[in-house]
Protein backbone atom coordinates (compact mmCIF):
# COMPACT_ATOMS: atom_id res chain seq x y z
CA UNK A 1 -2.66 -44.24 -0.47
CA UNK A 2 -4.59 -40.98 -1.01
CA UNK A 3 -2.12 -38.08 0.33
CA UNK A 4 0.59 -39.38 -2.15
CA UNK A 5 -1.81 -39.25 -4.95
CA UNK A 6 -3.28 -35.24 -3.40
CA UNK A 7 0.52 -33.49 -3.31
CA UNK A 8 1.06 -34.08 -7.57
CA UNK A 9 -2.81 -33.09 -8.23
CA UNK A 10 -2.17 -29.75 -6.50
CA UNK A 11 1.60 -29.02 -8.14
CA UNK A 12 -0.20 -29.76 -10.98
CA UNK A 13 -2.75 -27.04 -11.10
CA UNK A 14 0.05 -24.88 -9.53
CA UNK A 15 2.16 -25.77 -12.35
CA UNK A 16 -0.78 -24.16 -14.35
CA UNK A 17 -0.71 -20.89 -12.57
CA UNK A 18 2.94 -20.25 -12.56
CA UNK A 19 3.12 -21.03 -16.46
CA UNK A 20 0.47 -18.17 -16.66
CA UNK A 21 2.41 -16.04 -14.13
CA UNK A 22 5.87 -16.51 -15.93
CA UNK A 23 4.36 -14.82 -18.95
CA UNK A 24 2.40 -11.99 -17.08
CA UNK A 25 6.17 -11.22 -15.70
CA UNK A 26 7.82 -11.70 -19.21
CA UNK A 27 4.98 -9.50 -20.96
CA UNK A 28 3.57 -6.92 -18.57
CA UNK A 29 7.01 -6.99 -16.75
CA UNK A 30 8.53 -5.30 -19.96
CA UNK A 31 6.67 -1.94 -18.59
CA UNK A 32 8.90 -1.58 -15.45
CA UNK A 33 12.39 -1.29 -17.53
CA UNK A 34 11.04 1.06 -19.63
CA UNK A 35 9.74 3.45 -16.73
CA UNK A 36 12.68 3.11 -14.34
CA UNK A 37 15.32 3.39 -17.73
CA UNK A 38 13.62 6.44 -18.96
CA UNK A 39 11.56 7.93 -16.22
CA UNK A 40 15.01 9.66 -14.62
CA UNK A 41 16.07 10.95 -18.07
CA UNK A 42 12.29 12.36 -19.26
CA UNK A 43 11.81 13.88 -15.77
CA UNK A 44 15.12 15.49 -15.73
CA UNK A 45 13.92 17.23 -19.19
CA UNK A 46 10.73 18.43 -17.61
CA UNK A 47 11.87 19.50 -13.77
CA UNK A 48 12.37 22.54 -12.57
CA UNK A 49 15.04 21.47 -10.36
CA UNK A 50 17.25 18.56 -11.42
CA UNK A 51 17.43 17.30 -7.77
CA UNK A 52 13.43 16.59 -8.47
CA UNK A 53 14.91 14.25 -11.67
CA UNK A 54 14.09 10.80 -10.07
CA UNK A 55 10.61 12.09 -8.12
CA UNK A 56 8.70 10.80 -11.04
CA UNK A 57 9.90 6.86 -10.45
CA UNK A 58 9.38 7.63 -6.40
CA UNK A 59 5.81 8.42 -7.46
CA UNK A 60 5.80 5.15 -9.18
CA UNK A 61 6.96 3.48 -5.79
CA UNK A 62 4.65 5.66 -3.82
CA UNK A 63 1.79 4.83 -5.83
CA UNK A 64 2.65 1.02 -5.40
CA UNK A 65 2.87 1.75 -1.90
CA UNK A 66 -0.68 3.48 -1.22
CA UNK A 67 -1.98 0.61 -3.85
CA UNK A 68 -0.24 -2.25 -1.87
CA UNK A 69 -3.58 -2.85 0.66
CA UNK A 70 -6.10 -2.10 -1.17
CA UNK A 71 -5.42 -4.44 -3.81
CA UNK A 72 -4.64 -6.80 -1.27
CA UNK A 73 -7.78 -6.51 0.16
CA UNK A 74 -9.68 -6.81 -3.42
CA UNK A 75 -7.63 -10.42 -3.84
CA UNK A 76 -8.93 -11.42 -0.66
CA UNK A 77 -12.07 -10.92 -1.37
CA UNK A 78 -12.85 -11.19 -5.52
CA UNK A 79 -9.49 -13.33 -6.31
CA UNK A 80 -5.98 -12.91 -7.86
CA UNK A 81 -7.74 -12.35 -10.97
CA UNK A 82 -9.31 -9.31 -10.46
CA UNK A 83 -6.58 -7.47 -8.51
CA UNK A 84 -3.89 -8.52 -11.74
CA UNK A 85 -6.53 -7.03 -14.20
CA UNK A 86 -6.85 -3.83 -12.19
CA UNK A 87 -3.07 -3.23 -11.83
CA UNK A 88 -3.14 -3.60 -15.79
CA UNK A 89 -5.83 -1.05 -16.43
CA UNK A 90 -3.51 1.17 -13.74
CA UNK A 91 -0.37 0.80 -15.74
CA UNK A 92 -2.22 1.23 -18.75
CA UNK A 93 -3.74 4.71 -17.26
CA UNK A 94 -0.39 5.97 -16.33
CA UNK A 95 1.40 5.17 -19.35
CA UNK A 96 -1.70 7.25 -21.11
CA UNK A 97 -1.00 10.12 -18.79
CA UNK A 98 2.54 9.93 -18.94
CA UNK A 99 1.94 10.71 -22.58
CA UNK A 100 0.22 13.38 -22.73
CA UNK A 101 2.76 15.27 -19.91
CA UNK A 102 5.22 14.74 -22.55
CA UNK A 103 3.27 16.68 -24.92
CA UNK A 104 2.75 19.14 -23.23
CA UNK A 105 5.46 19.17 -21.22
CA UNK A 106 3.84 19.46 -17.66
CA UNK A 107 6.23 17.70 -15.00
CA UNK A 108 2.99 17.98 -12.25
CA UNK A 109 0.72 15.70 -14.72
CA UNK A 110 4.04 13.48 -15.19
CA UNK A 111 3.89 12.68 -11.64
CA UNK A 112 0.70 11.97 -11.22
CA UNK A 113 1.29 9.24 -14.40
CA UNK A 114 3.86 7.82 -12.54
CA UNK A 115 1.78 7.27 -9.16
CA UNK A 116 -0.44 5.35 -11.64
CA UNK A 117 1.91 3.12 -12.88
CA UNK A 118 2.69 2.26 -9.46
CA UNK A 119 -0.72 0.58 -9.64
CA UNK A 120 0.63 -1.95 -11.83
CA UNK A 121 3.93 -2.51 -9.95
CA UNK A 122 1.88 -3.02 -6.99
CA UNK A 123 -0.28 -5.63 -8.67
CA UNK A 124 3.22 -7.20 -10.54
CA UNK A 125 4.40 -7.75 -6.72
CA UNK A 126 1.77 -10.01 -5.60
CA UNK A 127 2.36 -12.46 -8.34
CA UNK A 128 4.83 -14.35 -6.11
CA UNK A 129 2.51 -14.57 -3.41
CA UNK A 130 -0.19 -15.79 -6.45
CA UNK A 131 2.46 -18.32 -7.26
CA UNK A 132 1.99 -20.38 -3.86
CA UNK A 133 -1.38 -20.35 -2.93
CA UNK A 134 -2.24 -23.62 -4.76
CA UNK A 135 1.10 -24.65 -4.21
CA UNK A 136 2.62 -27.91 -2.00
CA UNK A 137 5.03 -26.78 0.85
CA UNK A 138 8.05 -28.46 -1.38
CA UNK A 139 7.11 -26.62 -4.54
CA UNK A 140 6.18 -23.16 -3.00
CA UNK A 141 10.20 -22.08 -2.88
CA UNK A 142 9.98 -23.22 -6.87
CA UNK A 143 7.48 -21.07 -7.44
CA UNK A 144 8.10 -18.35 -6.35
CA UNK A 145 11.84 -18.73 -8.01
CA UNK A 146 10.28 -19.63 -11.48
CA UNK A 147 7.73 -16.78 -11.47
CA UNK A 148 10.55 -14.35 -10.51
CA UNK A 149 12.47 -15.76 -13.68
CA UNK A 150 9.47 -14.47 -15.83
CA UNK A 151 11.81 -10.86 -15.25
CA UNK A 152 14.73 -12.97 -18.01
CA UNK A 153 12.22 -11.68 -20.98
CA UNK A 154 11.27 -8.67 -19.13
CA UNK A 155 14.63 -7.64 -19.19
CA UNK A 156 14.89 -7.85 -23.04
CA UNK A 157 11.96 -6.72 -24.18
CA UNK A 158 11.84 -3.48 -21.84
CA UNK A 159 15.66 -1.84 -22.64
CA UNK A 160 14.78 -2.90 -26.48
CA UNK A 161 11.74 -0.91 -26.60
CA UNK A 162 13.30 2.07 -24.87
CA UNK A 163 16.03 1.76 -27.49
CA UNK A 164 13.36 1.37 -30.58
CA UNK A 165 11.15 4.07 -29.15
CA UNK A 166 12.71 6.89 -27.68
CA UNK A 167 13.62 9.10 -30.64
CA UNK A 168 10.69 7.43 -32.83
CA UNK A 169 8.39 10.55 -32.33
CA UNK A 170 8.89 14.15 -32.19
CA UNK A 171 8.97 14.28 -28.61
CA UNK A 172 11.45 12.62 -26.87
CA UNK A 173 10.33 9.24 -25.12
CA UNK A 174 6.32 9.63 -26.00
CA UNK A 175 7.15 6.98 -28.02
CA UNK A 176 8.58 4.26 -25.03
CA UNK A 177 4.92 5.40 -23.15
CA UNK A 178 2.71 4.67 -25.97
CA UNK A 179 4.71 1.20 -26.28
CA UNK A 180 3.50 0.72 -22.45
CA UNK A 181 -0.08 1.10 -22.81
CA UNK A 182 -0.41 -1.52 -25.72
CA UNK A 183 1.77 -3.76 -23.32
CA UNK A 184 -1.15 -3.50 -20.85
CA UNK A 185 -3.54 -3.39 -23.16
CA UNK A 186 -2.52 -7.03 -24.97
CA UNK A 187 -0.89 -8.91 -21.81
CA UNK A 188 -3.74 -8.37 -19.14
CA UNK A 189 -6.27 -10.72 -21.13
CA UNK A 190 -3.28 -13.53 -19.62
CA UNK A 191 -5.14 -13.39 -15.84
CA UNK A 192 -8.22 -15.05 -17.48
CA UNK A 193 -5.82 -18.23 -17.75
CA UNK A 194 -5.51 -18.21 -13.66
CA UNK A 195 -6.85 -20.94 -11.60
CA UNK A 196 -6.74 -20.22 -8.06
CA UNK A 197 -9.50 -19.96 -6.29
CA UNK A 198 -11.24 -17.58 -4.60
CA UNK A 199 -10.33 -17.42 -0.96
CA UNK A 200 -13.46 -19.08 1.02
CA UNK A 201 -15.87 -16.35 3.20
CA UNK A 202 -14.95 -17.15 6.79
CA UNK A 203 -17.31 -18.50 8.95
CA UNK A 204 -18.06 -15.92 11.78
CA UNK A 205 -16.88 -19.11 14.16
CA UNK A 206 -13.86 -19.29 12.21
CA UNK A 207 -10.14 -18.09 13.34
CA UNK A 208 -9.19 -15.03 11.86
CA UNK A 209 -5.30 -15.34 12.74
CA UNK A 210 -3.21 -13.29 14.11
CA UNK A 211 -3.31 -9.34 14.27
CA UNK A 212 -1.05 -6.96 12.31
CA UNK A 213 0.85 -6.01 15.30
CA UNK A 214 1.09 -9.23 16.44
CA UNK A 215 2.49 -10.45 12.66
CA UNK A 216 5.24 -8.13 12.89
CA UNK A 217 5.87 -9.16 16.43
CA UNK A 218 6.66 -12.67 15.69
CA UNK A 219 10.79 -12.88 14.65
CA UNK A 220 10.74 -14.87 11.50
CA UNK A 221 8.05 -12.21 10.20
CA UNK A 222 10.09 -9.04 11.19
CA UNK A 223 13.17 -10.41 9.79
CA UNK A 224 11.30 -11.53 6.51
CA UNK A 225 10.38 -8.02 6.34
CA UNK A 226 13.42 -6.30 7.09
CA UNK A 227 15.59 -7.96 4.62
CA UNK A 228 12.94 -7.67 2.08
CA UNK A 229 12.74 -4.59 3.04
CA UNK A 230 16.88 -3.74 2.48
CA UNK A 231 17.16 -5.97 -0.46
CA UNK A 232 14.56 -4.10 -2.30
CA UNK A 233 15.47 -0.82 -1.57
CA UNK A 234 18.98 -1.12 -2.00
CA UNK A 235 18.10 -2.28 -5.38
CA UNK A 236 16.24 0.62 -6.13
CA UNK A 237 18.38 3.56 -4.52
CA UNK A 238 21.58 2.24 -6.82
CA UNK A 239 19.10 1.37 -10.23
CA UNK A 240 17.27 4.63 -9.85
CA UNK A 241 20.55 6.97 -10.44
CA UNK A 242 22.46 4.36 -12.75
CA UNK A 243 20.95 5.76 -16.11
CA UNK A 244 21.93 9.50 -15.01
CA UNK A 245 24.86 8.69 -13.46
CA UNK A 246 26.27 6.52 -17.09
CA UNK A 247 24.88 9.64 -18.94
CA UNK A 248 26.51 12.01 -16.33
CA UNK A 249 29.86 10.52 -17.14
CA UNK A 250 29.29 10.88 -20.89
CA UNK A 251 28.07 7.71 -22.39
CA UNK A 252 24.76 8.12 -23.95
CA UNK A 253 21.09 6.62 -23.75
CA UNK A 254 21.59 3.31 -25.30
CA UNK A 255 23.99 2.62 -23.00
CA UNK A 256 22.10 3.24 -19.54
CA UNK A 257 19.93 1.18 -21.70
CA UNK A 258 21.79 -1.56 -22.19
CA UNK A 259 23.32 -1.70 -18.76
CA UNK A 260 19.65 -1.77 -16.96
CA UNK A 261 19.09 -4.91 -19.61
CA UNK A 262 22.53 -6.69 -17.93
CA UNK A 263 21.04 -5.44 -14.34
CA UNK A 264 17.32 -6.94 -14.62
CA UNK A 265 18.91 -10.41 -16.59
CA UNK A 266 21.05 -10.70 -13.27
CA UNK A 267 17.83 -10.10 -11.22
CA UNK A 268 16.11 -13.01 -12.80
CA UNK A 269 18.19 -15.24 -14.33
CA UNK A 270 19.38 -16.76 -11.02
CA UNK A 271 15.93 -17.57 -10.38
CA UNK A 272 15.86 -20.86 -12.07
CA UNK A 273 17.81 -22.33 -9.27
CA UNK A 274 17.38 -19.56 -6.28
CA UNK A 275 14.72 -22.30 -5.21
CA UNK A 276 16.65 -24.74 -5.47
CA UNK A 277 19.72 -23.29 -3.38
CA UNK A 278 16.94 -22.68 -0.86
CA UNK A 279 15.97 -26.20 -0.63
CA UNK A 280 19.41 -27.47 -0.61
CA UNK A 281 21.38 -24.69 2.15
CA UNK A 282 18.35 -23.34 3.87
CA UNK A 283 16.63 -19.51 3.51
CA UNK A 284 18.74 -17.54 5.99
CA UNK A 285 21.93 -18.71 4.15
CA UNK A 286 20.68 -17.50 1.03
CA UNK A 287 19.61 -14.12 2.29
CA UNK A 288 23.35 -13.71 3.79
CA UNK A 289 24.80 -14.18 0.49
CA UNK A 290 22.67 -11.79 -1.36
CA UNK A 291 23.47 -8.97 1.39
CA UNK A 292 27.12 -10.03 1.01
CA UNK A 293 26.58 -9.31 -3.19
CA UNK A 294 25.09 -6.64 -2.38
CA UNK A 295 28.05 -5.23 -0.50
CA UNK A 296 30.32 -5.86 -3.34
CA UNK A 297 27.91 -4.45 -5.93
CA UNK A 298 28.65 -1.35 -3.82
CA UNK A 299 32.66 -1.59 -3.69
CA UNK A 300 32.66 -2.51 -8.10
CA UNK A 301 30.52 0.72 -8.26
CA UNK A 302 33.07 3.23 -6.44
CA UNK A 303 35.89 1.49 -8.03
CA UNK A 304 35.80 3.98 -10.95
CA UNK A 305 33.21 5.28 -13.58
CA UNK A 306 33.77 3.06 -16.90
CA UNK A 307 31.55 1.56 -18.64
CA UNK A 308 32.70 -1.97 -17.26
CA UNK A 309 32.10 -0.98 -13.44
CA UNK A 310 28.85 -0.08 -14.49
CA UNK A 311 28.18 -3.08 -15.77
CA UNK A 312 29.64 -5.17 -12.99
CA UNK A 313 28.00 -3.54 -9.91
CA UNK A 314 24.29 -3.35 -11.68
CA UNK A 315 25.30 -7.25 -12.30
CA UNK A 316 25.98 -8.04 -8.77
CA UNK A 317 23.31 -5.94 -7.68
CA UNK A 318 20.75 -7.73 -9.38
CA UNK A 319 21.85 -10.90 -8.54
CA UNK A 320 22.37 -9.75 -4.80
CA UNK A 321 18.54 -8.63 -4.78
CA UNK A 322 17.55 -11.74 -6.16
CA UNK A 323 18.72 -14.05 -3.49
CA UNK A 324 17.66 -11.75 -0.45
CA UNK A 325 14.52 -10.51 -1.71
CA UNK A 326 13.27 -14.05 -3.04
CA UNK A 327 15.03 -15.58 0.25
CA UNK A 328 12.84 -13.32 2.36
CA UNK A 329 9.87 -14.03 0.30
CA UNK A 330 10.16 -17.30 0.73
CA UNK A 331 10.94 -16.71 4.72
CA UNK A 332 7.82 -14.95 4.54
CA UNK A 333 5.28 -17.18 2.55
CA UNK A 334 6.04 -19.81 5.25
CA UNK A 335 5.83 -17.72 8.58
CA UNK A 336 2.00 -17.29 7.91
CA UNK A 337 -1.34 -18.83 7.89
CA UNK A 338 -3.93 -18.82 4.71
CA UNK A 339 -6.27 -16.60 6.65
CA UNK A 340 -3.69 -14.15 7.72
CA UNK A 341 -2.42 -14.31 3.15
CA UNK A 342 -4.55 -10.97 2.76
CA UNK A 343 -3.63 -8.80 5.71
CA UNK A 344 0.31 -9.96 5.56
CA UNK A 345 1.21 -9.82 2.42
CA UNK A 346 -0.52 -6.31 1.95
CA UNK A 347 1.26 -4.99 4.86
CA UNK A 348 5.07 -6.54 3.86
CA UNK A 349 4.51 -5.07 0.71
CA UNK A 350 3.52 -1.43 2.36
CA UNK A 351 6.44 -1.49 4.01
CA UNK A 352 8.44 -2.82 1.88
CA UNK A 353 7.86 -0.19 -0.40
CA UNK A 354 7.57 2.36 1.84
CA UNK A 355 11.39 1.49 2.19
CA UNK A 356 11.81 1.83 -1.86
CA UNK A 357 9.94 5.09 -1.91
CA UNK A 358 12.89 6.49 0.54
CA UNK A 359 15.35 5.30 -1.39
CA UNK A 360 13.83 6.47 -4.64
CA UNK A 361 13.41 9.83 -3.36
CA UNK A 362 16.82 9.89 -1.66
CA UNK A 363 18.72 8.79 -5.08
CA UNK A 364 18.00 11.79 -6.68
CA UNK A 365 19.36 14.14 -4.27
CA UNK A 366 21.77 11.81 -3.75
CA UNK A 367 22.92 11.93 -7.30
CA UNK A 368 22.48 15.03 -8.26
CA UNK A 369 22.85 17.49 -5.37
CA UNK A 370 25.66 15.41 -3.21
CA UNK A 371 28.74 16.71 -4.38
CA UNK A 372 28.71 18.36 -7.75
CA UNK A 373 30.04 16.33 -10.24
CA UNK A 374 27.92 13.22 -11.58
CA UNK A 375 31.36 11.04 -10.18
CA UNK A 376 30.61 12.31 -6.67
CA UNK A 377 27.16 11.72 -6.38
CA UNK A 378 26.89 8.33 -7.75
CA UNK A 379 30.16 7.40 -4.62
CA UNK A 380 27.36 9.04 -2.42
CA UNK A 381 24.32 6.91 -3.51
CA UNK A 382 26.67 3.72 -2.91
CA UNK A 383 28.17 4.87 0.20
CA UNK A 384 24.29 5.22 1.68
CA UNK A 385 23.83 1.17 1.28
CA UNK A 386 25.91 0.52 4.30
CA UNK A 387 23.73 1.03 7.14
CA UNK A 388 21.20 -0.52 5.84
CA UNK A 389 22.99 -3.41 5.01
CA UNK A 390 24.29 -3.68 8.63
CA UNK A 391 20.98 -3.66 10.01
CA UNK A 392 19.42 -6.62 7.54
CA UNK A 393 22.82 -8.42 8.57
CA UNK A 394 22.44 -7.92 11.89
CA UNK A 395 18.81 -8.97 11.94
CA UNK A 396 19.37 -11.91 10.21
CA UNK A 397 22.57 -12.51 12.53
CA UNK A 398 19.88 -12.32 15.52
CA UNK A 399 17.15 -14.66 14.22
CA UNK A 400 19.88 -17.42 13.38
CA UNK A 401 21.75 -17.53 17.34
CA UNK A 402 17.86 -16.43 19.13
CA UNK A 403 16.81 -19.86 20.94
CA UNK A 404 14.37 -21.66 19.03
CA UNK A 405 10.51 -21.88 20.33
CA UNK A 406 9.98 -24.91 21.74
C-alpha cells in the first residue's frame, strides 16, 4: 500500500518546483528576446566590420558555453538554488555592461557584456534538468514540457520591451539593457521558492557512475546529444540573422520584433502537450518530426523575402526546435543515473552549445558576407541547415534499426 501512496507525494513537491520554474522562464526568460532581437542590430551600429554584426550574441553562446560546467558543478554541490541565483547576478552584470558600451560606444566592452549574459542563459538551460530531479519517471516528460512552456510569456514580454525601449533614451537600445538588469534584479528572488534538495555527499564506498567518455559512448546518450545538439543550433543559426535579414529587406525594427515574438510563442507554446505526444508515440518519433519541421522551416524561408515567409519559417522553426530539442532532453534525462546528473548534464550542455556558438558565429558571415545582397545571404544561412539535419536524421535513423541490448 505504501509505493502508491510515495509516487503522488513526490509529483507533488515536483509540482511545486515546476510552478516556480514556469515563472523563472516567463520572467527572467524575457531577457533572452531582448538580447538575441537587438543584440544583431546594436552590434551592427558599433562594429567595425558588419560581418562581426552577430559576434556579440556568439559571445552570449560562448559565455553559456564556458559557464555550462562550472555551474554544473556548483548545483552538484550547493543545489539548484544557488547556481539559478548566480546566472541572475550574471545576466544582471552583462546587461550593466552592455550599457555602458552603448554609451560609449565601445564594441570590445559590448562583447565582453554579452559573454556575461551567457551566464544567465547557461543557468536558464538547466531549469529543465531542475524540473525532474524530484520528479516520478511518468511526470518527468511533463516537466520538462511545462517548464519549457514558461518561454509563452517570455515571448511577450521580451519583443514588447524591445519595442517600448529601444528609442526611449538618447542612445539607441540603452534603454532595452537597462530593462534587463531590473528583470534580473526582481525575478531572481523566485529561486528562494525551490525545493529540491541538495544532492547527498557520496560515500567514498559509493558508485560514482559512469565516466564522461564512457557517457558519450553509450548510443541513447550520443544520439540525445546530437539531436540536441542540431535542434538547438539550427535554431540559432536561422534566429540569429532573422532581425537583419527582415531589416535588410526593408521592413523596420518593430517588425524583426514582432516576428521573433511569433518565433519564441511557436517554441513554447507546443510545450503544453510536447509531453504528452511523448508519452503517447514515443521520444524518437517526436525528435523525427521536429527535424522534419525543421526542414520545412528551411524551404518557407527561401521561398521569397515577405513579410509572411518570415513569419512562417521562424513559426515552423520554433515549433521544429521544440519537439527535437525537448525530445532529446527527455531522451537524455532518462539515459542517466542521479550520480552521473552533475557531470552529464554539464557536458550535453557544453556541447550543445559549443554547437550554437558555431552557428552563431557562422550566421553572421553567413548573412552578411555570403553573397551581397541581404536576399542572398539569408538563402545561404538556410541552405547551411542541411547537413546537419542529415546527420541528426541519420543518427536517429541508426539508434531506432541498432539491435537492442539484451
Amino acid at each position: 500500500m505504501s509505493a502508491p501512496q510515495t509516487a503522488p507525494r513526490s509529483d507533488a513537491r515536483a509540482k511545486r518546483n515546476v510552478t516556480v520554474l514556469v515563472a523563472a522562464q516567463a520572467f527572467l526568460g524575457a531577457q533572452l528576446p531582448i538580447n538575441f532581437t537587438i543584440g544583431g542590430l546594436a552590434g551592427q551600429s558599433l562594429a567595425p566590420n558588419p560581418c562581426l554584426a552577430t559576434l556579440p550574441i556568439s559571445m552570449i553562446v560562448i559565455g553559456s558555453m564556458l559557464a555550462a560546467t562550472p555551474i554544473s558543478a556548483l548545483m552538484q554541490r550547493l543545489g539548484r538554488r544557488a547556481g539559478f541565483m548566480l546566472g541572475s547576478v550574471g545576466g544582471m552584470a552583462g546587461a550593466a555592461i552592455s550599457s555602458y558600451a552603448l554609451y560609449v560606444a565601445s564594441f570590445e566592452l559590448f562583447l565582453l557584456g554579452a559573454l556575461f549574459t551567457g551566464m544567465y542563459m547557461s543557468a536558464q538551460n538547466f531549469y529543465r534538468f531542475a524540473a525532474t530531479d524530484t520528479a516520478s519517471d511518468d511526470f518527468r516528460p511533463k516537466a520538462i514540457s511545462y517548464v519549457m512552456a514558461g518561454g509563452l510569456a517570455s515571448a511577450i514580454i521580451g519583443p514588447q520591451l524591445v519595442k517600448a525601449t529601444t528609442g526611449a533614451l538618447v542612445v539607441p537600445f540603452l534603454g532595452s539593457y537597462l530593462a534587463v538588469i531590473a528583470l534580473n534584479l526582481v525575478g531572481m528572488w523566485l529561486f528562494l521558492l525551490l525545493d529540491i534538495p541538495k544532492p547527498p555527499v557520496p560515500d567514498h564506498g559509493a558508485p560514482h557512475g559512469r565516466t564522461r567518455r564512457q557517457l558519450l559512448a553509450t548510443p541513447r546518450i550520443a544520439v540525445a546529444v546530437i539531436c540536441a545538439t542540431v535542434s538547438y543550433a539550427l535554431m540559432n543559426l536561422v534566429m540569429t540573422s532573422t532581425p537583419l535579414a527582415v531589416v535588410g529587406c526593408g521592413f523596420h525594427t518593430g517588425d524583426a520584433a514582432n516576428i521573433v515574438t511569433a518565433h519564441v510563442l511557436a517554441m513554447y507554446v507546443p510545450s503544453f502537450f510536447t509531453g504528452f505526444l511523448i508519452t503517447r508515440f514515443g521520444v524518437e518519433r517526436i525528435i523525427a518530426t521536429g527535424l522534419v519541421i525543421l526542414a520545412g522551416a528551411g524551404l518557407v524561408a527561401m521561398s521569397g523575402v515577405n513579410l509572411m515567409h518570415f513569419y512562417g519559417a521562424l513559426v515552423l522553426l520554433g515549433i521544429g526546435w521544440n519537439f527535437g530539442f525537448i525530445g532529446a532532453t527527455s531522451m537524455l534525462a532518462g539515459a542517466h543515473r542521479p550520480e552521473e546528473r552533475g557531470r552529464m548534464q554539464g557536458l550535453n550542455d557544453v556541447i550543445v552549445f559549443g554547437g550554437v556558438t558555431f552557428a552563431s558565429l557562422a550566421s553572421g558571415g553567413l548573412m552578411n558576407c555570403s553573397g551581397g545582397t541581404p536576399q542572398a545571404g539569408w538563402e545561404m544561412v538556410n541552405i547551411a541547415m542541411a547537413p546537419f539535419l542529415v546527420l541528426a536524421g541519420g543518427a536517429l535513423i541508426w539508434l531506432v534499426l541498432r539491435p537492442k541490448e539484451a
